[in-house]
Protein backbone atom coordinates (compact mmCIF):
# COMPACT_ATOMS: atom_id res chain seq x y z
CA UNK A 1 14.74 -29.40 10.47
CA UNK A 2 13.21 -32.78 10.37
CA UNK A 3 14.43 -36.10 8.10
CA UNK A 4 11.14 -35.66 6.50
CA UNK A 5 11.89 -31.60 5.49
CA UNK A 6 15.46 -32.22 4.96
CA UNK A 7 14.43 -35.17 2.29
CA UNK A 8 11.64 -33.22 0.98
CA UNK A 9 13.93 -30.30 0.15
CA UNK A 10 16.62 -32.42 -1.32
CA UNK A 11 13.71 -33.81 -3.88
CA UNK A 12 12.53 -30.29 -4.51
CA UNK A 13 16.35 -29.63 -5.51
CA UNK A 14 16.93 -32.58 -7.51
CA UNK A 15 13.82 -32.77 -9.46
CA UNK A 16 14.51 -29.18 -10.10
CA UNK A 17 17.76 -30.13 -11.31
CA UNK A 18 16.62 -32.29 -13.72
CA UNK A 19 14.27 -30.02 -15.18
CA UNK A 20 17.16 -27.09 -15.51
CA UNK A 21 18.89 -29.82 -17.96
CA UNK A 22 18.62 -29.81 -21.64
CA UNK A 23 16.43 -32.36 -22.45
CA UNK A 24 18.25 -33.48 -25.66
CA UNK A 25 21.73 -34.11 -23.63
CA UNK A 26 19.76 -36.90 -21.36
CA UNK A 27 18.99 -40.36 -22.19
CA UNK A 28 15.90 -41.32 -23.71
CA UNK A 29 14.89 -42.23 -20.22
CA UNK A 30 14.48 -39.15 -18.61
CA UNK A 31 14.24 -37.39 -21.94
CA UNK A 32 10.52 -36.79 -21.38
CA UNK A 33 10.74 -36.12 -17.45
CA UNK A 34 8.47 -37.14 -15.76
CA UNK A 35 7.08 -39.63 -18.17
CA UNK A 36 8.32 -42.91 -18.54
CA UNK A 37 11.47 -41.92 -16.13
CA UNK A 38 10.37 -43.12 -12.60
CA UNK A 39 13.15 -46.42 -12.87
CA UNK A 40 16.10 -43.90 -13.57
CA UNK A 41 15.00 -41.12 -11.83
CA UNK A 42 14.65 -42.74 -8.45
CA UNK A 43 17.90 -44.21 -8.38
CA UNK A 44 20.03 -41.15 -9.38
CA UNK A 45 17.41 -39.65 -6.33
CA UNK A 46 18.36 -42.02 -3.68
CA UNK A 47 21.77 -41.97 -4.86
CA UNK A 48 21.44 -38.01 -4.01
CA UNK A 49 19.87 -38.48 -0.45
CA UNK A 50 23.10 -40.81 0.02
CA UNK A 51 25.25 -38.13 -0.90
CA UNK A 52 23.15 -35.85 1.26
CA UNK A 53 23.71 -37.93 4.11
CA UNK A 54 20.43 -39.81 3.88
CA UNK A 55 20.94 -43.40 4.06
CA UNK A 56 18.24 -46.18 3.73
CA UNK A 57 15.98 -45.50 0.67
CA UNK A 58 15.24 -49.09 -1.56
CA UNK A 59 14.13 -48.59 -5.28
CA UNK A 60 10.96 -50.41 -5.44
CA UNK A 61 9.01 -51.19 -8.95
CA UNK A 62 5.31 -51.40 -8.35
CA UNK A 63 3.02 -52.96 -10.97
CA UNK A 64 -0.96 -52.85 -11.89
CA UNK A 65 -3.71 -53.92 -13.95
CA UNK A 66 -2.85 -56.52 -16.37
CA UNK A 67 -2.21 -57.24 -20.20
CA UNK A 68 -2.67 -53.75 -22.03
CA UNK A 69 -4.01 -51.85 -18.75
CA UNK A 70 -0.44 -52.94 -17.37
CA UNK A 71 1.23 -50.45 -15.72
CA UNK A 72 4.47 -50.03 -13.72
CA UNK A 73 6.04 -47.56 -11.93
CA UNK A 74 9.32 -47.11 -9.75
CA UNK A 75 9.66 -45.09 -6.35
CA UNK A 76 11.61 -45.03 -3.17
CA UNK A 77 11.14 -45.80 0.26
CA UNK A 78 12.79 -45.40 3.50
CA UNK A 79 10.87 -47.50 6.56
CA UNK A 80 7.52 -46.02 6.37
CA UNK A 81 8.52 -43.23 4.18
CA UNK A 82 7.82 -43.17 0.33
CA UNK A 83 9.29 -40.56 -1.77
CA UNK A 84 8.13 -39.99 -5.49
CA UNK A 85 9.33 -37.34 -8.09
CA UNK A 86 7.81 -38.58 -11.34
CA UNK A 87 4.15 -39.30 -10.04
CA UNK A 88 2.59 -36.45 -11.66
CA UNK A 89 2.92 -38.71 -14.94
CA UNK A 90 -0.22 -39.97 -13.91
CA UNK A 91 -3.48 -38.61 -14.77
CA UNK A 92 -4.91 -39.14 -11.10
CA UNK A 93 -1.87 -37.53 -9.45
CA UNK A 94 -1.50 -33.58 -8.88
CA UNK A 95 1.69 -33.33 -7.22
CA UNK A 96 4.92 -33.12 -8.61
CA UNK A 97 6.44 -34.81 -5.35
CA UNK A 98 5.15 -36.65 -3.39
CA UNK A 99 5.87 -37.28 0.07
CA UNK A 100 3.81 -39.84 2.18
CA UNK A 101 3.35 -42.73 4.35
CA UNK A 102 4.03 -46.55 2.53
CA UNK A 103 0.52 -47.27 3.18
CA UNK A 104 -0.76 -44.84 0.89
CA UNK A 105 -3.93 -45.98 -0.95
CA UNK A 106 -2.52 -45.12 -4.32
CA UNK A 107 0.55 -46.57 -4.01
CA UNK A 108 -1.41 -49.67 -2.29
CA UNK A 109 -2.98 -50.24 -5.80
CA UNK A 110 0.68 -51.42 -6.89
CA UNK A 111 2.05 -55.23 -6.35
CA UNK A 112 5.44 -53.87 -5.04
CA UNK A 113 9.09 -55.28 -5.21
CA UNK A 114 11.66 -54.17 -3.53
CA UNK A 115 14.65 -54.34 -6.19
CA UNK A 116 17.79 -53.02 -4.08
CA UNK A 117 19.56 -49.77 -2.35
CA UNK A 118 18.64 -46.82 -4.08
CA UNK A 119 21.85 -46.38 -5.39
CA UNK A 120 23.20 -46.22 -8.98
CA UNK A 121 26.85 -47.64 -7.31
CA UNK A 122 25.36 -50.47 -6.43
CA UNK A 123 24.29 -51.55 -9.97
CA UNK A 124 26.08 -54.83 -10.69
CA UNK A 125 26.01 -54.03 -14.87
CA UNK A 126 29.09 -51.48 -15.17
CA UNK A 127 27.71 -50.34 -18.43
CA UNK A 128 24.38 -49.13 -17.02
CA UNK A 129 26.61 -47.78 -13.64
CA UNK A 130 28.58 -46.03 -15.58
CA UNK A 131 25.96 -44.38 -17.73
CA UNK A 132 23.66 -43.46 -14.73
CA UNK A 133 27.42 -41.69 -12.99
CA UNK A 134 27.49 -39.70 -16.32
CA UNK A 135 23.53 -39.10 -16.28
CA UNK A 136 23.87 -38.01 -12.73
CA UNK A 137 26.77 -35.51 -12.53
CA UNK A 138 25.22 -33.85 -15.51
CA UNK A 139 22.15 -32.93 -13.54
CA UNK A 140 24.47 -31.73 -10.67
CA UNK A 141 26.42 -29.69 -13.15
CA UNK A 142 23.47 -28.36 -14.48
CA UNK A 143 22.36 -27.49 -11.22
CA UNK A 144 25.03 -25.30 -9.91
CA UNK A 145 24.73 -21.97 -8.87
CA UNK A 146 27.45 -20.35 -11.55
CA UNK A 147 25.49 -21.73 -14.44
């Protein structure tokens, strides 16, 4: 199995996760998954391809348009991989992961920043750290097999 299989498998599992969970136990920002939840989402993603054993995905906030046709939106990228579970939020986007090369012309659209390691551990605020630990081994719990 490639990197790229073995990551797109672990996003199939984890956005599935997510989606298992009842809606009304997560925080407001992944309460209507995949809409308005890319920020969170990502980072409890890339802190589950750490866990995984894959090492080296950034959280990176993209931004377009301007004044009220602002938009932003939050994936993850590894070198010249970029990995996306809440794309399908927008209207031009079909696939409910996406998988693809950093040069994308989609993603291109978006001034990007790279904000830090995909990684909810490495959040400096211990009150938003702690709250994404809780968020994130409720969608594991959620997710296993004797439930």
């Amino acid at each position: 199995m490639t990197d790229e299989d073995r990551i797109g498998e672990l996003a199939v599992r984890f956005r599935e996760a997510i989606l298992k969970c009842d809606m009304s136990e997560l925080p407001l920002s992944l309460a209507d998954f995949p809409t308005g939840s890319c920020a969170d989402a990502s980072m409890l993603l890339g802190t589950y391809f750490k866990n995984n054993g894959i090492n080296g995905f950034f959280l990176i906030k993209g931004k377009r348009g301007e004044d009220s046709s602002l938009e932003t939106h939050y994936w993850l990228e590894k070198g010249d991989m970029l990995v996306d579970i809440t794309a399908v939020q927008f209207e031009d986007i079909n696939e409910e992961i996406v998988i693809t090369d950093t040069n994308s012309i989609w993603y291109g659209a978006f001034d990007k920043e790279i904000l830090q390691e995909a990684n909810y551990r490495m959040i400096a605020a211990k009150d938003v750290r702690e709250h994404l630990e809780a968020v994130y081994y409720y969608v594991l719990d959620v997710d296993k097999p004797d439930r």
